[in-house]
Protein backbone atom coordinates (compact mmCIF):
# COMPACT_ATOMS: atom_id res chain seq x y z
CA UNK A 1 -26.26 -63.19 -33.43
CA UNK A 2 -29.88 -64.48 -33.69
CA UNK A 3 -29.81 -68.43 -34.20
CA UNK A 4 -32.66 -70.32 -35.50
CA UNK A 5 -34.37 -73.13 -33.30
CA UNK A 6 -37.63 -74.84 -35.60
CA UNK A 7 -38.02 -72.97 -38.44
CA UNK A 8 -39.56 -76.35 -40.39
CA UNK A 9 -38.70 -75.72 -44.41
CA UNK A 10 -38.79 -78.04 -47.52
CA UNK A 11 -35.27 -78.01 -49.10
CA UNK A 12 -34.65 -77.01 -52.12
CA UNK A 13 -33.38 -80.49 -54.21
CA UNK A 14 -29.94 -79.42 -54.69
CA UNK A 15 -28.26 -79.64 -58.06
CA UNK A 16 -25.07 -80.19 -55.85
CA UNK A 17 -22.72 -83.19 -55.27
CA UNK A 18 -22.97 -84.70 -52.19
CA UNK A 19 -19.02 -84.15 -51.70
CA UNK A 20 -20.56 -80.22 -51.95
CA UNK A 21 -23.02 -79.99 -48.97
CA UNK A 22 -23.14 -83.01 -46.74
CA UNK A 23 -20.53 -82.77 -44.26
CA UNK A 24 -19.76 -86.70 -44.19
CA UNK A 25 -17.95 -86.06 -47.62
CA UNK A 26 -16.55 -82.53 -47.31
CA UNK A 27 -13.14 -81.01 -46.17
CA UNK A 28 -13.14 -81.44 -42.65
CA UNK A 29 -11.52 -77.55 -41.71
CA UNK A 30 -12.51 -77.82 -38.48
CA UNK A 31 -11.99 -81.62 -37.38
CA UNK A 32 -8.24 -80.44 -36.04
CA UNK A 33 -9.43 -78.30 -33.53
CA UNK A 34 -12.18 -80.73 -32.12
CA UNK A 35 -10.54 -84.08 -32.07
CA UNK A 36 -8.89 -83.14 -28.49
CA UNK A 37 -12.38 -83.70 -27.41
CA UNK A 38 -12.64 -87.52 -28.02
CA UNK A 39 -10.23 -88.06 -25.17
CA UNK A 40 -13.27 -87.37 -23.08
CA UNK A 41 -14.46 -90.41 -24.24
CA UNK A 42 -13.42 -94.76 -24.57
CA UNK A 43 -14.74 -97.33 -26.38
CA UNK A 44 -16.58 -100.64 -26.12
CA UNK A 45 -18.55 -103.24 -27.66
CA UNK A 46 -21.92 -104.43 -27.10
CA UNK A 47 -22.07 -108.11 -25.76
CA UNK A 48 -23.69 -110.84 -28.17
CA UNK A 49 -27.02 -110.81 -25.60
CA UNK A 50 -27.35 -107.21 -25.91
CA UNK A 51 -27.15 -107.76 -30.24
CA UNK A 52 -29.38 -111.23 -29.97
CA UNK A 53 -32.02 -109.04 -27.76
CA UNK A 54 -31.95 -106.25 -29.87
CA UNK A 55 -31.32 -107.58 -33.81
CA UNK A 56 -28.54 -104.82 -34.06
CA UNK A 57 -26.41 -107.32 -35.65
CA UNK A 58 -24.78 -104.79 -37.52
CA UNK A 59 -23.31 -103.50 -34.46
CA UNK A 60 -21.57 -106.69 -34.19
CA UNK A 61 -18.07 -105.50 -33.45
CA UNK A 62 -19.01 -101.76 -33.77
CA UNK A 63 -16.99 -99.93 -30.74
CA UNK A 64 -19.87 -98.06 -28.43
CA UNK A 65 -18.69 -94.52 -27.42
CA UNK A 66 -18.51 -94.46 -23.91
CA UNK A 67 -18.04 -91.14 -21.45
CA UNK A 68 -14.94 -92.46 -19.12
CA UNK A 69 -17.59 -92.59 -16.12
CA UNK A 70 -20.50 -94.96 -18.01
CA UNK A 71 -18.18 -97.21 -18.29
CA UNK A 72 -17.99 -98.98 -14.94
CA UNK A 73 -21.79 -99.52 -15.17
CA UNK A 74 -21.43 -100.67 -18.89
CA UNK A 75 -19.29 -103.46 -18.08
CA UNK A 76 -21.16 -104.12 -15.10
CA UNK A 77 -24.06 -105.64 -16.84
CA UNK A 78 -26.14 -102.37 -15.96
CA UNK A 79 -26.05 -101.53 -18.79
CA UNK A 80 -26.69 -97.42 -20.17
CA UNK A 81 -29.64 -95.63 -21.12
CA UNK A 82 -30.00 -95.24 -24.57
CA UNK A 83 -30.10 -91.57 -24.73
CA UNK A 84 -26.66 -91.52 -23.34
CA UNK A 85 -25.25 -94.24 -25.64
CA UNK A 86 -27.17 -91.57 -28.68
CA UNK A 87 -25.95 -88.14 -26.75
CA UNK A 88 -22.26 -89.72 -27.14
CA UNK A 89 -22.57 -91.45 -30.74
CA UNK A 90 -24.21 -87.80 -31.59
CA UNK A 91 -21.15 -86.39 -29.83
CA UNK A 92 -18.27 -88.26 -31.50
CA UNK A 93 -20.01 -87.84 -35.03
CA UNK A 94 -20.09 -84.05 -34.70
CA UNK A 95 -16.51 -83.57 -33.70
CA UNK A 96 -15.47 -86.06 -36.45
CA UNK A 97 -17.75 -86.40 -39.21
CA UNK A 98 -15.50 -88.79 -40.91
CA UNK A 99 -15.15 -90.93 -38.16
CA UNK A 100 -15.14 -95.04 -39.45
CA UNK A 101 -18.10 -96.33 -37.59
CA UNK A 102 -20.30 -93.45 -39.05
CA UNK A 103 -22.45 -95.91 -41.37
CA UNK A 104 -23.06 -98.16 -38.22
CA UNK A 105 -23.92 -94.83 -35.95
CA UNK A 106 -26.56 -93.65 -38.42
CA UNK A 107 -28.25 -96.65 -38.85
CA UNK A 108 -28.43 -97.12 -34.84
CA UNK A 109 -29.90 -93.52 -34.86
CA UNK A 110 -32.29 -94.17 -37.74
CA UNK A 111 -34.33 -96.67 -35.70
CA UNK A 112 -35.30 -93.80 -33.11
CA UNK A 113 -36.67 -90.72 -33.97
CA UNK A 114 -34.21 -88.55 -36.45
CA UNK A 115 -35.94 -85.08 -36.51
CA UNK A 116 -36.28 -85.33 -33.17
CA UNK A 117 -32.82 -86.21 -32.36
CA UNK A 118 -31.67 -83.46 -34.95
CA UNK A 119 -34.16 -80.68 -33.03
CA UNK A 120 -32.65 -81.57 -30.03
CA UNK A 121 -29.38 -81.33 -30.94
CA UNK A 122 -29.75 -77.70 -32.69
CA UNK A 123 -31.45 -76.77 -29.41
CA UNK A 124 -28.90 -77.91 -27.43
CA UNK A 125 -26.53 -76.34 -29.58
CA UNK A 126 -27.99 -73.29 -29.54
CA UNK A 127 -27.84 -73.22 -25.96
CA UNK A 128 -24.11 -73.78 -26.13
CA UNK A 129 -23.59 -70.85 -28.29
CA UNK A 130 -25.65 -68.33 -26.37
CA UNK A 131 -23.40 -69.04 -23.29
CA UNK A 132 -20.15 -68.55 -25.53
CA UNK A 133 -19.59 -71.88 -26.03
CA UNK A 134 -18.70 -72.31 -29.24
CA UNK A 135 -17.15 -75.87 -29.77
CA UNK A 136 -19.79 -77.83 -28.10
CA UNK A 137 -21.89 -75.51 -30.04
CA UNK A 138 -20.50 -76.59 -33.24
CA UNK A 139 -19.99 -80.28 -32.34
CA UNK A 140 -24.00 -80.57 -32.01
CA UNK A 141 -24.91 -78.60 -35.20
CA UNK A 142 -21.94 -80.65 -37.08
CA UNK A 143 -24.16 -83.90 -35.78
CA UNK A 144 -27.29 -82.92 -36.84
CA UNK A 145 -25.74 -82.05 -40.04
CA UNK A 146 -24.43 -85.49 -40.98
CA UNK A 147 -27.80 -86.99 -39.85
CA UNK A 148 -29.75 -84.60 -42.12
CA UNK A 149 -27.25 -82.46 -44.07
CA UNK A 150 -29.43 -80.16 -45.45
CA UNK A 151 -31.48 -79.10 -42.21
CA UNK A 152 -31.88 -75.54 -42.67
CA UNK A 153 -30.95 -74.89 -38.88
CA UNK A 154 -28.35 -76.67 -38.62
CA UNK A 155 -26.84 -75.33 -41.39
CA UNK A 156 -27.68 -71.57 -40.59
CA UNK A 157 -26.50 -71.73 -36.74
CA UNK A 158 -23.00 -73.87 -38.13
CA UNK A 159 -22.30 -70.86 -40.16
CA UNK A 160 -23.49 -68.28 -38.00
CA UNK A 161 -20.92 -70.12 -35.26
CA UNK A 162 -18.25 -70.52 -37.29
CA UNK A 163 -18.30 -66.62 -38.28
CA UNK A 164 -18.60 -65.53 -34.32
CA UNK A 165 -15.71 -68.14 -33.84
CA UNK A 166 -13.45 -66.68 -36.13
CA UNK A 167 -14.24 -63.15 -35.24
CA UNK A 168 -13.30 -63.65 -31.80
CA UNK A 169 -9.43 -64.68 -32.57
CA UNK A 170 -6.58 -63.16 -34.03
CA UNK A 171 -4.94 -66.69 -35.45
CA UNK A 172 -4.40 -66.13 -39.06
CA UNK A 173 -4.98 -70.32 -39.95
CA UNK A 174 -7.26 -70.64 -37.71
CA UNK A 175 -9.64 -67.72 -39.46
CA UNK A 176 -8.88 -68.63 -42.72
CA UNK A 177 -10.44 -72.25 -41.96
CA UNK A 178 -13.36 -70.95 -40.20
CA UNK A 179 -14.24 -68.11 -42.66
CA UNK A 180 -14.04 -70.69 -45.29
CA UNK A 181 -16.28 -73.26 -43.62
CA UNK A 182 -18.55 -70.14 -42.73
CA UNK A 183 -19.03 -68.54 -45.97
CA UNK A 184 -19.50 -71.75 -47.63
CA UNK A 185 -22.41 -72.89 -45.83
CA UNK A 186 -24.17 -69.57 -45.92
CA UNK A 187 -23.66 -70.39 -49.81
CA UNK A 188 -24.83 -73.55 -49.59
CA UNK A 189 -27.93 -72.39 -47.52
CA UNK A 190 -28.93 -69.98 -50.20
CA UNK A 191 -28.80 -72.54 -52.93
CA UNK A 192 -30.95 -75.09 -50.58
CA UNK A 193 -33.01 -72.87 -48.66
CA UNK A 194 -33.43 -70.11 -51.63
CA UNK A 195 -36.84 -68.40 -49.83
CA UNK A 196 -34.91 -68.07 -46.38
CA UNK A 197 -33.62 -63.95 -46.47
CA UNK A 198 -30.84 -64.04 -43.29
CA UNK A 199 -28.83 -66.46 -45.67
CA UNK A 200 -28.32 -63.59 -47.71
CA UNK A 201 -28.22 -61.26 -45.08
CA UNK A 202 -24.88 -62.79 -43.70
CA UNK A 203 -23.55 -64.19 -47.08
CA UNK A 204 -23.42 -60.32 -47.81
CA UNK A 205 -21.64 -59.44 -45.24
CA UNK A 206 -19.25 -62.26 -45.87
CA UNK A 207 -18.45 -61.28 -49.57
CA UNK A 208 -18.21 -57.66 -47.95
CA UNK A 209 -15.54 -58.51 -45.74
CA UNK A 210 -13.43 -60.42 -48.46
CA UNK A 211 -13.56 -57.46 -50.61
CA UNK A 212 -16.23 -58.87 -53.37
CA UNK A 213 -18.53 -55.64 -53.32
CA UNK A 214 -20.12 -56.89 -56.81
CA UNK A 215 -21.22 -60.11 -54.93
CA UNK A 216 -22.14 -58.45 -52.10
CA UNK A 217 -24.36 -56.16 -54.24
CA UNK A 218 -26.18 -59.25 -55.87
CA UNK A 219 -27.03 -61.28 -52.71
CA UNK A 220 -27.77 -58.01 -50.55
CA UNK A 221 -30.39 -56.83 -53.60
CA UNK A 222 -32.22 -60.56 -53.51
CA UNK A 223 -32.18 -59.74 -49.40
CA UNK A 224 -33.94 -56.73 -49.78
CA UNK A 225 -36.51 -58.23 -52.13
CA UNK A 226 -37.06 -60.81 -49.45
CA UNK A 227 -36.95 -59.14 -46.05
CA UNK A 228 -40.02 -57.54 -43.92
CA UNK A 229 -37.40 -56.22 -41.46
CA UNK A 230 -37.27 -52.29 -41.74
CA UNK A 231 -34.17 -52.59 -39.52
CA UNK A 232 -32.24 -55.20 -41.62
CA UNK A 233 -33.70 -53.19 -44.55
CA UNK A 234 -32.66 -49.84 -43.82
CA UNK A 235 -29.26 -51.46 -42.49
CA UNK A 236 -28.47 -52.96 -45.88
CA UNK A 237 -29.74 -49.91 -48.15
CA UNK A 238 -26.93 -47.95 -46.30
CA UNK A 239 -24.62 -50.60 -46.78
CA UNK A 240 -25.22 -50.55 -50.18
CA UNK A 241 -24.97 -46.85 -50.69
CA UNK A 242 -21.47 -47.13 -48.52
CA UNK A 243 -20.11 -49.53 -51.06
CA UNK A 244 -20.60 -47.61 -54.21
CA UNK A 245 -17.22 -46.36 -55.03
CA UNK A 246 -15.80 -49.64 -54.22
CA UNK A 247 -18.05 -51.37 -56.44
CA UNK A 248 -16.84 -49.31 -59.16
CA UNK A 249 -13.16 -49.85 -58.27
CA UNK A 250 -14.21 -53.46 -58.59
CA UNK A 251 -15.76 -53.24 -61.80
CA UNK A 252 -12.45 -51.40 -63.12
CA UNK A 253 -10.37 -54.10 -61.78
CA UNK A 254 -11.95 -56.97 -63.82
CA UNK A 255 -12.05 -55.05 -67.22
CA UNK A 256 -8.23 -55.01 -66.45
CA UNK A 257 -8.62 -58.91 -65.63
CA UNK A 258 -10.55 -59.31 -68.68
CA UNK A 259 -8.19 -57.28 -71.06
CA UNK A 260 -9.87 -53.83 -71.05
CA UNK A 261 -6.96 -52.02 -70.00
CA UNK A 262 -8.16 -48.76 -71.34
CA UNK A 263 -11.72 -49.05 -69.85
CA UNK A 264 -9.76 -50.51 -66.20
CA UNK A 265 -7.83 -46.76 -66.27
CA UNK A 266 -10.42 -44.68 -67.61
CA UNK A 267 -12.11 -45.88 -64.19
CA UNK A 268 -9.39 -46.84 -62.00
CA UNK A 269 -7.40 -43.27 -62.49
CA UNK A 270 -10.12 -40.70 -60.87
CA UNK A 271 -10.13 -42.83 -57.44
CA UNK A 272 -6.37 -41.83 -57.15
CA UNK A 273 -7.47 -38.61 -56.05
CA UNK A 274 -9.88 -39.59 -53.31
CA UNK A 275 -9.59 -41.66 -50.15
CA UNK A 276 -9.38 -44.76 -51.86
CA UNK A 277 -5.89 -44.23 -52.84
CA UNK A 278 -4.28 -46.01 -50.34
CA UNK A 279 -5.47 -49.51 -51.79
CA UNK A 280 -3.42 -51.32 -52.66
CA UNK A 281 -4.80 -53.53 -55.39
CA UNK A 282 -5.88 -50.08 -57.38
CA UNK A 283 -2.37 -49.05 -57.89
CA UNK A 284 -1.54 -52.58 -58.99
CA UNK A 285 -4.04 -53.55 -61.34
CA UNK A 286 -3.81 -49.73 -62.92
CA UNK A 287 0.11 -51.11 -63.13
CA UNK A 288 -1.46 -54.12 -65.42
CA UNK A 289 -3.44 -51.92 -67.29
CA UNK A 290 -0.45 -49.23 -68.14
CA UNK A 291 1.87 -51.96 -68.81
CA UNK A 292 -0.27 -54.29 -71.33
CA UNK A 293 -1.12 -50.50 -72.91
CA UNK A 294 2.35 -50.33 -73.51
CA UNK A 295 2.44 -47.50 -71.35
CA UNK A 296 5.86 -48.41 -69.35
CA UNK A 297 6.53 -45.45 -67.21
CA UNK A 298 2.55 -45.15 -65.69
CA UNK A 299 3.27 -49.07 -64.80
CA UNK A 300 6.30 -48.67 -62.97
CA UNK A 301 5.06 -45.69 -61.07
CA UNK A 302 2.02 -47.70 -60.16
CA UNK A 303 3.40 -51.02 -58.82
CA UNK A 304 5.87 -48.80 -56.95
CA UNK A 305 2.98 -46.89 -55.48
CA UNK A 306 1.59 -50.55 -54.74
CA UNK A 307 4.72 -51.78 -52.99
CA UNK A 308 4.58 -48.55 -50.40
CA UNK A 309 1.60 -49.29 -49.33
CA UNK A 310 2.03 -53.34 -49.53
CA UNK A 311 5.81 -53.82 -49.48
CA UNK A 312 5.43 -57.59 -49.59
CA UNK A 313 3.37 -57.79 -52.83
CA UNK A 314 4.95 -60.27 -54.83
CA UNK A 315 3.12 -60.00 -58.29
CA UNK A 316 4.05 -56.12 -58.19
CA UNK A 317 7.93 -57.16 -58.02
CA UNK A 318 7.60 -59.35 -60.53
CA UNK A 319 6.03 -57.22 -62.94
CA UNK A 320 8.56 -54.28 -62.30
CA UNK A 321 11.57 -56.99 -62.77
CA UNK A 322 10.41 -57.94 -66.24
CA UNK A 323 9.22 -54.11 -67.34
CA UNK A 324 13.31 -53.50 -66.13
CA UNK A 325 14.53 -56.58 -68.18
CA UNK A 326 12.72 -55.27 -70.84
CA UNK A 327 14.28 -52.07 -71.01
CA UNK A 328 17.82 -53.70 -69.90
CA UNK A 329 17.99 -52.17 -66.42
CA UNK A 330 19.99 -54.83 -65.10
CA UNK A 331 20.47 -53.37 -61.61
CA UNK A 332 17.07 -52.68 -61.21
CA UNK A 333 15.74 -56.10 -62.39
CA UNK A 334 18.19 -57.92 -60.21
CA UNK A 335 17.33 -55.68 -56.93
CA UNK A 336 13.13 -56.56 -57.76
CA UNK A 337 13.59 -60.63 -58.33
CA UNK A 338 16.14 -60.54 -55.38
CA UNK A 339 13.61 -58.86 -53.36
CA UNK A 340 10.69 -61.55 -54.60
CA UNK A 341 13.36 -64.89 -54.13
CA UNK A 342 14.05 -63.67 -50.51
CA UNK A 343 10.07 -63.31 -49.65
CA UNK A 344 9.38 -66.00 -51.44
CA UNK A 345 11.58 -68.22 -49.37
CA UNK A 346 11.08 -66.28 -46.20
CA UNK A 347 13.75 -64.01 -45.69
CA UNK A 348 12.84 -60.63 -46.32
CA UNK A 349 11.26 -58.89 -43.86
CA UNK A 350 9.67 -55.51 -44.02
């Protein structure tokens, strides 16, 4: 994992929403596994001399983040630095970018030094991740991300965290919502920061991993146009020579998805002899293909062939239940949509 520190690059204006890349108006996948860390902190308000003194007005009423030890010498008339009151607004904004105060936060930031705050936090976030780290990492790139959501560190190391995060667990939900956030903003950092090649580096690895060898192709072929890295290059060229045969599987999977049934089997049927058949999805979509080609008995042998090797498939019952009802086999439709109901509602096990 090699995170990125002050690489300084003019963003791409994206043709996005804001609901698409700033992190203030995404979904928040990662917000339930952070929130346990605002019990580090209370709140309290700034007294009217403090607002008369300073002309933050606008804070008028605006609970101050406080760590649980400031805030003897808070109330004491001490008063706190500033950097702490901004390390602990930056803290609470990063493990809840939603949080209600959030307009009020930003403007208190804005009238200090932004890039600099946002440097420092990526630093300090990178620091966090190279010791392991990982949620404090995250909370700091997540702040500098809703002060400047399209800083192209912020958004590279968020990613890159978010994939070593999910790596490191076996917790089906909580990979699912990391992978998500993760290949998303390696998505978004390729549509914002076009001319920056480890986007596509890792984006290609992420479409890899979720079985999209087309994509993969696509954003590995820009990365080779871009790189200078004979490693990463040479890397990626065998990559790309490993993922040939599956990129053809793909390709006859979609001319089944778009109605070519007889193109999907012409290619589909040869990988049945090689190491490939033992996936799954082959033997199902060359069921599709037989069955709209009105060839009956090819489909039933092939979502069979699909339910030994993934006994829980769903769409392959339900296709061999209406090929039986078709051909009146009622004891053979009612043993596939009995099977379906009782994983469908939890009850079947394997």
């Amino acid at each position: 994992m090699v995170l990125l520190k002050n690489r300084t690059v003019k963003p791409k204006e994206p043709k996005l929403k804001p609901e698409d890349y700033d992190i203030k108006e995404r979904l928040d996948r990662l917000g339930i596994y952070l929130k346990k860390y605002t019990r580090d902190f209370v709140f309290d308000e700034f007294g009217d001399a403090f607002i008369e003194r300073t002309g933050f007005h606008y804070l008028n009423g605006v609970p101050v983040p406080l760590r649980k030890r400031d805030l003897e010498s808070f109330r004491g008339g001490n008063g706190l630095e500033v950097n702490l009151i901004i390390e602990n607004i930056n803290h609470i904004i990063g493990i809840d970018p939603k949080f209600k105060y959030m307009e009020s936060y930003l403007k208190f930031l804005e009238t200090f030094d932004n890039e600099k705050i946002v440097n420092t936090l990526v630093k300090e976030g990178c620091d966090f991740a190279e010791t392991k780290d990982y949620d404090n990492a995250v909370i700091h790139f997540r702040a500098a991300l809703c002060i400047q959501p399209d800083d192209i560190n912020a958004m590279y190391n968020y990613a890159l965290v978010c994939r070593e995060m999910y790596l490191a667990v076996d917790d089906e939900k909580y990979i699912g919502r990391l992978k998500a956030e993760s290949i998303e903003y390696f998505e978004l950092l390729v549509e914002i920061h076009p001319g920056f090649d480890q986007g596509y580096y890792y984006l290609g690895y992420a479409y890899l991993n979720l079985g999209l060898y087309i994509k993969a192709k696509l954003i590995w072929e820009k990365f080779l146009e871009m790189t200078n890295d004979p490693e990463d290059k040479s890397e990626i060229e065998i990559r790309l020579e490993q993922m040939e045969q599956p990129i053809r599987i793909e390709e006859g999977c979609n001319f089944v998805l778009s109605g070519k049934y007889e193109l999907g089997i012409i290619i589909l049927e040869p990988f049945l002899s090689t190491k490939f058949k033992d996936w799954w999805p082959m033997s199902y979509y060359l069921g599709i293909a037989y069955d709209r080609a009105g060839d009956k008995k090819g489909a039933i042998t092939s979502f069979k062939r699909a339910l030994t090797l993934n006994p829980s498939h769903l769409e392959s019952m339900d296709e061999l239940a209406n090929i039986y009802a078709e051909n009146k086999d009622k004891d053979n439709e009612r043993k596939y949509r009995i099977k379906a109901e009782l994983i469908r509602s939890g009850g079947y096990k394997e």
